[in-house]
N, C-alpha and C. Protein backbone atom coordinates (compact mmCIF):
# COMPACT_ATOMS: atom_id res chain seq x y z
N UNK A 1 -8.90 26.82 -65.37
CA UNK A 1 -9.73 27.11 -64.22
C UNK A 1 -10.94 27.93 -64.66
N UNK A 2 -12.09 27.68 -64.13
CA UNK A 2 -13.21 28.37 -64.16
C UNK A 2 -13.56 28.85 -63.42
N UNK A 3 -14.51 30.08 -63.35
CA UNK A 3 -15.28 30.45 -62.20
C UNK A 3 -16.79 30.95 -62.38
N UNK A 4 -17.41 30.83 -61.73
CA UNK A 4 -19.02 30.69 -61.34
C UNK A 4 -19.30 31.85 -60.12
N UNK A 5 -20.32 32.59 -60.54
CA UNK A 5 -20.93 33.47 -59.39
C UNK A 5 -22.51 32.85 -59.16
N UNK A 6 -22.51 32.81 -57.88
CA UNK A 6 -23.65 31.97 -57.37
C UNK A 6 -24.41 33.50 -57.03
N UNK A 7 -25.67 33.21 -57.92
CA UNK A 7 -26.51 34.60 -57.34
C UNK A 7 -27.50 34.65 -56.55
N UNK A 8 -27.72 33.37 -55.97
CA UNK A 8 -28.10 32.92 -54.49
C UNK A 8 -27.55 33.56 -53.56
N UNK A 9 -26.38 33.16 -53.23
CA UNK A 9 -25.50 33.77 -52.03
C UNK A 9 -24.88 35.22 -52.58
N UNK A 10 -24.29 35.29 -53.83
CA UNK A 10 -23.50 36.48 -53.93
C UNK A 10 -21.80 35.94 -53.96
N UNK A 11 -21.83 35.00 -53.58
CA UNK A 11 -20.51 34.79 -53.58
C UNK A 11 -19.92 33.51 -55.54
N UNK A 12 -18.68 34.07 -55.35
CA UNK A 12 -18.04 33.30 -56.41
C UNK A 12 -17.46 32.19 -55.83
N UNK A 13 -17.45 31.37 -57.18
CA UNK A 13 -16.99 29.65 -56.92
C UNK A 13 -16.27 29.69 -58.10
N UNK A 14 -14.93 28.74 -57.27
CA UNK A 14 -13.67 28.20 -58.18
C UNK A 14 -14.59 26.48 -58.65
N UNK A 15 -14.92 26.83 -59.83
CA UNK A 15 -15.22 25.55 -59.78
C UNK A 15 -16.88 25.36 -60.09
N UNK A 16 -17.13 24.77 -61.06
CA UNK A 16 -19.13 24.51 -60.29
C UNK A 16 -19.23 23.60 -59.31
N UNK A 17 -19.58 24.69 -57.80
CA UNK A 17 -20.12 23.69 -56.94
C UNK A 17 -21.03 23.69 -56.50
N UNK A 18 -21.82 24.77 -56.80
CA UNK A 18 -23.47 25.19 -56.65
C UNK A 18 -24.16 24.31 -57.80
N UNK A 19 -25.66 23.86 -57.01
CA UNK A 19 -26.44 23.78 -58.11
C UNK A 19 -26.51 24.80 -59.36
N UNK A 20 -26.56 24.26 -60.35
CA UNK A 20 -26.79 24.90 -61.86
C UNK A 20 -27.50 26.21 -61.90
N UNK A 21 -28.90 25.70 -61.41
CA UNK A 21 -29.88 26.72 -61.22
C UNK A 21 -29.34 27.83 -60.56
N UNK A 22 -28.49 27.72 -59.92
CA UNK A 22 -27.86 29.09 -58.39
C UNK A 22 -26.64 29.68 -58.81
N UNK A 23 -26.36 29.47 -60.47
CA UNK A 23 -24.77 29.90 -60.59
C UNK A 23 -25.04 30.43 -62.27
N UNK A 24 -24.21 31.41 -63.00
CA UNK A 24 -24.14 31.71 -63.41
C UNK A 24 -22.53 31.57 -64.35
N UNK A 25 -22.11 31.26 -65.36
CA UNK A 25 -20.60 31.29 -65.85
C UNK A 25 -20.84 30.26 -66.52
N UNK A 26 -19.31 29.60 -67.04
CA UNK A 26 -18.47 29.80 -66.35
C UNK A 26 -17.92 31.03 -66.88
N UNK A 27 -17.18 31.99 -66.22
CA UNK A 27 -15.66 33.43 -66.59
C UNK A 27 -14.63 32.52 -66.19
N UNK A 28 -13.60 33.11 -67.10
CA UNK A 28 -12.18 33.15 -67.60
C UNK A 28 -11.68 33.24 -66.35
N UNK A 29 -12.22 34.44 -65.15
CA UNK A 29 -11.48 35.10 -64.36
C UNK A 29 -12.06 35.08 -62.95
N UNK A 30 -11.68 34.94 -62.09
CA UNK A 30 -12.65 35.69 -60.80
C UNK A 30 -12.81 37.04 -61.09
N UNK A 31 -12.11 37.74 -61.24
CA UNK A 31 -12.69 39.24 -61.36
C UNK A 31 -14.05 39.13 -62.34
N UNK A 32 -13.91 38.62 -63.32
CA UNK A 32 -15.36 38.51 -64.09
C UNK A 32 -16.37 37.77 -63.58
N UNK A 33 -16.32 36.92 -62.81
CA UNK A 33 -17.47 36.24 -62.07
C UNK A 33 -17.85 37.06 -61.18
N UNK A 34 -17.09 38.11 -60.38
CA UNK A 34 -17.25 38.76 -59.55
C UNK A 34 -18.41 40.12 -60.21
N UNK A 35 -18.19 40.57 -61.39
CA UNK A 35 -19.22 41.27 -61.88
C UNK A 35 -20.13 40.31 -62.71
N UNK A 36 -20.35 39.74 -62.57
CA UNK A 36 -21.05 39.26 -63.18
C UNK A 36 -22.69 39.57 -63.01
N UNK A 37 -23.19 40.09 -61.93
CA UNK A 37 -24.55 40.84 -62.34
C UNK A 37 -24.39 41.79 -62.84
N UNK A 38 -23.12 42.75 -62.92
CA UNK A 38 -23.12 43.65 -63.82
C UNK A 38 -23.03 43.67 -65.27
N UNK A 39 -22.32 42.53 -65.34
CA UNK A 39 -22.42 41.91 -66.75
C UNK A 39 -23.64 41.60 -67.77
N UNK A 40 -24.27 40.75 -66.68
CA UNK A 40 -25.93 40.30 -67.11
C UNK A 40 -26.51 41.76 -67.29
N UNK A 41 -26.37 42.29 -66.17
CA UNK A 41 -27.32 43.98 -66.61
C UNK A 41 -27.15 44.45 -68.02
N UNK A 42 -25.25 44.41 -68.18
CA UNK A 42 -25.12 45.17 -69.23
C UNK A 42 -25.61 45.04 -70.65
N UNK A 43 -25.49 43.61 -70.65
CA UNK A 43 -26.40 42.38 -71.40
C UNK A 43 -27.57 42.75 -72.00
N UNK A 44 -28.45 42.79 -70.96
CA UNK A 44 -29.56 43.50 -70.85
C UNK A 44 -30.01 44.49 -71.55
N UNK A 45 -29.27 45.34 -71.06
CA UNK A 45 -29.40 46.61 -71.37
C UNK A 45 -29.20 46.41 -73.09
N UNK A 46 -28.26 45.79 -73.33
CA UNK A 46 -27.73 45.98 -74.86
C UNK A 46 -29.37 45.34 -76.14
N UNK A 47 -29.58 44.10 -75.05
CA UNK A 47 -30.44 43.43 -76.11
C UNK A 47 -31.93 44.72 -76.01
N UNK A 48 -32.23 45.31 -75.23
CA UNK A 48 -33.25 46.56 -75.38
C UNK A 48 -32.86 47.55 -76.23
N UNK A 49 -31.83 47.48 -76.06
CA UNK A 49 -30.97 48.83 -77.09
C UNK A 49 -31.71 48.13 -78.49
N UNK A 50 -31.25 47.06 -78.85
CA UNK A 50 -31.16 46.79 -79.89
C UNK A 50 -32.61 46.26 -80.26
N UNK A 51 -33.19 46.07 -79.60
CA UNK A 51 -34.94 45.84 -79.66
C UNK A 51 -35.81 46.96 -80.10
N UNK A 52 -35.10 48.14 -79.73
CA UNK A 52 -35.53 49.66 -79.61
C UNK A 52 -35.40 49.88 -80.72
N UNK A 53 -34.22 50.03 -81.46
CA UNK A 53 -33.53 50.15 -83.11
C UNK A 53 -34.24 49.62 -83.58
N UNK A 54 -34.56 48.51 -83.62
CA UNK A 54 -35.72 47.34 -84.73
C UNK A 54 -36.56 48.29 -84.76
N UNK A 55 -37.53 48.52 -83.37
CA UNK A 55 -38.84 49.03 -83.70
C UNK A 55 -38.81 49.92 -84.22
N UNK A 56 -38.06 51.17 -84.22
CA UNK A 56 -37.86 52.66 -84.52
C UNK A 56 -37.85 52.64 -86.45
């Protein structure tokens, strides 16, 4: 089983049933689709971290 967080609506999907463009995954878990903008943030955050280190 897969799951997909649609960051259109906010809501998670068992399944891809959103357009591509509107979903994010697939996670292992609902609980992980469920953070999943927190995920992307954290993401984020990491690849600046590490952009920062280069330049320094």
């Amino acid at each position: 089983m897969e799951w997909w967080y649609n960051h259109r609506t906010g809501e998670v999907e068992e399944g891809p049933l959103s357009l591509g463009i509107d979903r994010d995954g697939p996670f292992q878990t609902r609980h992980d689709a469920e953070r999943a903008p927190q995920i992307a943030a954290e993401r984020a955050q990491a690849w600046r971290d590490e952009e920062d280190s280069v330049d320094d």
